[in-house]
C-alpha atoms as a PDB file:
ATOM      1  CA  UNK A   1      -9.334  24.216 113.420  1.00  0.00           C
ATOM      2  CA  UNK A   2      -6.686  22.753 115.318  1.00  0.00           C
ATOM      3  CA  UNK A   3      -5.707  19.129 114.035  1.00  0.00           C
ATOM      4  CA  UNK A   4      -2.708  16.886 113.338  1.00  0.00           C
ATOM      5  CA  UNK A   5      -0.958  17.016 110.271  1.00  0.00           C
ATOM      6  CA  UNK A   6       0.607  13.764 109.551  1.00  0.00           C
ATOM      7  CA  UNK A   7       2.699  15.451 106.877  1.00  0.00           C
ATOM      8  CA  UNK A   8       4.896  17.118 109.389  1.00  0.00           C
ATOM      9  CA  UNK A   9       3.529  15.146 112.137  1.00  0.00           C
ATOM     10  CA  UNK A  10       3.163  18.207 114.173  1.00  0.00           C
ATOM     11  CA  UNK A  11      -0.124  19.718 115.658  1.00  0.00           C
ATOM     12  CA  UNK A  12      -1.218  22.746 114.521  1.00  0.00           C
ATOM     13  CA  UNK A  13      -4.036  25.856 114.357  1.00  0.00           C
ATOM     14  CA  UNK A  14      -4.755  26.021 110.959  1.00  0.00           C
ATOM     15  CA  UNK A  15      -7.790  28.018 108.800  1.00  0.00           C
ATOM     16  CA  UNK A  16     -10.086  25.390 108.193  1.00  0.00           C
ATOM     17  CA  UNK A  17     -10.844  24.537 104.818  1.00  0.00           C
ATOM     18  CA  UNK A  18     -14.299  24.668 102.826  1.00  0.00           C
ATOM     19  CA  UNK A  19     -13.899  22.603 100.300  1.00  0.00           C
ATOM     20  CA  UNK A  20     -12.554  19.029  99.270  1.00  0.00           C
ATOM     21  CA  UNK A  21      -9.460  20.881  96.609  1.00  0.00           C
ATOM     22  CA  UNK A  22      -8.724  22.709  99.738  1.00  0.00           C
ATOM     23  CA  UNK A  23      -8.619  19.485 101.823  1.00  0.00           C
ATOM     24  CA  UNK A  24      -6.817  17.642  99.474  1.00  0.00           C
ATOM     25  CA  UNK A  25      -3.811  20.252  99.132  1.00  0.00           C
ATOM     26  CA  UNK A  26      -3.394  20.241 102.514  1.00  0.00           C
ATOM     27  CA  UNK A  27      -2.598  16.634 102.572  1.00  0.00           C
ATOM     28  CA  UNK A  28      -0.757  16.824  99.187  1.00  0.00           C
ATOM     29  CA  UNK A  29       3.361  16.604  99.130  1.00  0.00           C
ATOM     30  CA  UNK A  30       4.230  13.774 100.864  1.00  0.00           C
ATOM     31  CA  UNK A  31       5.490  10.145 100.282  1.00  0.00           C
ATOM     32  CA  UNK A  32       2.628   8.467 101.886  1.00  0.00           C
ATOM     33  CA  UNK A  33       0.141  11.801 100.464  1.00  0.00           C
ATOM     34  CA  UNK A  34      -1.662   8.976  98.783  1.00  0.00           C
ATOM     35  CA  UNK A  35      -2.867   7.153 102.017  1.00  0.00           C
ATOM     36  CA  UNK A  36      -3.859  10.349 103.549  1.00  0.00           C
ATOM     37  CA  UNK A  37      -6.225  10.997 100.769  1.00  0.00           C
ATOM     38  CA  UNK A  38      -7.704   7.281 100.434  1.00  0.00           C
ATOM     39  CA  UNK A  39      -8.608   7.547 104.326  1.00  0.00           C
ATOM     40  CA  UNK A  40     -10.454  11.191 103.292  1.00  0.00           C
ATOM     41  CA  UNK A  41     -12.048  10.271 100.112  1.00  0.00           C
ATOM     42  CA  UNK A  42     -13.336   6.678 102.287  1.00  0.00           C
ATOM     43  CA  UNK A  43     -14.575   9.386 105.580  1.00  0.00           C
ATOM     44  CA  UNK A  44     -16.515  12.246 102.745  1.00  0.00           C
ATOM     45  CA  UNK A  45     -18.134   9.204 100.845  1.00  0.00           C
ATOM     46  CA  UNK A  46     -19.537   8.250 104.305  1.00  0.00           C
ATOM     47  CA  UNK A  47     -20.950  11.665 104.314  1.00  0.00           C
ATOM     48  CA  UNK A  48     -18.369  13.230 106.958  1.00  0.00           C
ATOM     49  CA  UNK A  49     -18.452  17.005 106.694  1.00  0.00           C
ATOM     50  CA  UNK A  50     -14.333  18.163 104.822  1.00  0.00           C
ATOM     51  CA  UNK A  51     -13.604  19.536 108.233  1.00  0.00           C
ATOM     52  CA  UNK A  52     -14.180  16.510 110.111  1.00  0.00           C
ATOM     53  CA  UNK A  53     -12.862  13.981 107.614  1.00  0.00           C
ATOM     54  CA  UNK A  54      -9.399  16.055 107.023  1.00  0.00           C
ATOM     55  CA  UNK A  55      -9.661  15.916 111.398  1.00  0.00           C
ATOM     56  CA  UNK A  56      -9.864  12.445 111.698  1.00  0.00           C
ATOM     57  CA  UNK A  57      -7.033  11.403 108.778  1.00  0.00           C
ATOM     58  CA  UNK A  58      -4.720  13.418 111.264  1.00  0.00           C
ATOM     59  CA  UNK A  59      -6.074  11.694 114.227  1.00  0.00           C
ATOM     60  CA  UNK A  60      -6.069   7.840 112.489  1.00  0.00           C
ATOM     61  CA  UNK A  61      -1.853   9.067 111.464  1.00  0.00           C
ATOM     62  CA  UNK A  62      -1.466  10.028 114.694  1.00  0.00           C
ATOM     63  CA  UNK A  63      -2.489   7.194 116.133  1.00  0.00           C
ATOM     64  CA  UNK A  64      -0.054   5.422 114.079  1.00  0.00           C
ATOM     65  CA  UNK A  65       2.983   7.069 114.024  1.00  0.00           C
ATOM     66  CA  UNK A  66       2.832   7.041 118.253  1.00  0.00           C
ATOM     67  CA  UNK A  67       2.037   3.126 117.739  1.00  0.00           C
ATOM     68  CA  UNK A  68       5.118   2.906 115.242  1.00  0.00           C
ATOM     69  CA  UNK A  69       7.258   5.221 117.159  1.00  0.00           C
ATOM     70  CA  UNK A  70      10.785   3.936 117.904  1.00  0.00           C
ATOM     71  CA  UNK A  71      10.308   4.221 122.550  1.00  0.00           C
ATOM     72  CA  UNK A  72      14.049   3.774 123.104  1.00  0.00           C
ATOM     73  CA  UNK A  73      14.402   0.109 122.295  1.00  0.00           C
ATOM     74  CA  UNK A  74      17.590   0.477 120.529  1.00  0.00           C
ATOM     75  CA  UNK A  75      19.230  -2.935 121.902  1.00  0.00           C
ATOM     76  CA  UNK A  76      17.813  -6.022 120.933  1.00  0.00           C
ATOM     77  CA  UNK A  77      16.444  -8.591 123.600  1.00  0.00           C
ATOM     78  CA  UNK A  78      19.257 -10.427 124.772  1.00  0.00           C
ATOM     79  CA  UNK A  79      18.382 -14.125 126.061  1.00  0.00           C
ATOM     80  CA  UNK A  80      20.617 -16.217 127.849  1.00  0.00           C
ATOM     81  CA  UNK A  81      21.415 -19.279 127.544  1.00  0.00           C
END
């Protein structure tokens, strides 16, 4: 499957897994680990497939690192007076 992984916020190919363990450790090591797996626990008790659920946790991360993403602003607004 090819997917984001918001551990090292890269895309990759990657063997898709079969089960939720196998989900799970692939989302497993990080700081923020814990949010990844609330978002895929909430997506498989909706009765997403472990494929699709561990695809749309990378998506939904990806989303926000590009949203949280410094873009160059490294001056602050100045105003004048």
């Amino acid at each position: 499957m090819y997917w984001y992984n918001p551990i090292t916020r890269t895309s990759e190919r990657v063997q898709a897994p079969s089960t939720d363990e196998e989900a799970l450790e692939m989302l497993s090591g990080h700081p923020d680990s814990g949010r990844f797996v609330e978002h895929y626990v909430v997506l498989r008790e909706e009765g997403m497939g472990v494929e699709q659920a561990l695809m749309f946790v990378g998506h939904r991360f990806r989303m926000f690192h590009l949203r949280h993403q410094n873009l160059g602003r490294t001056r602050e607004l100045q105003h004048s007076s």
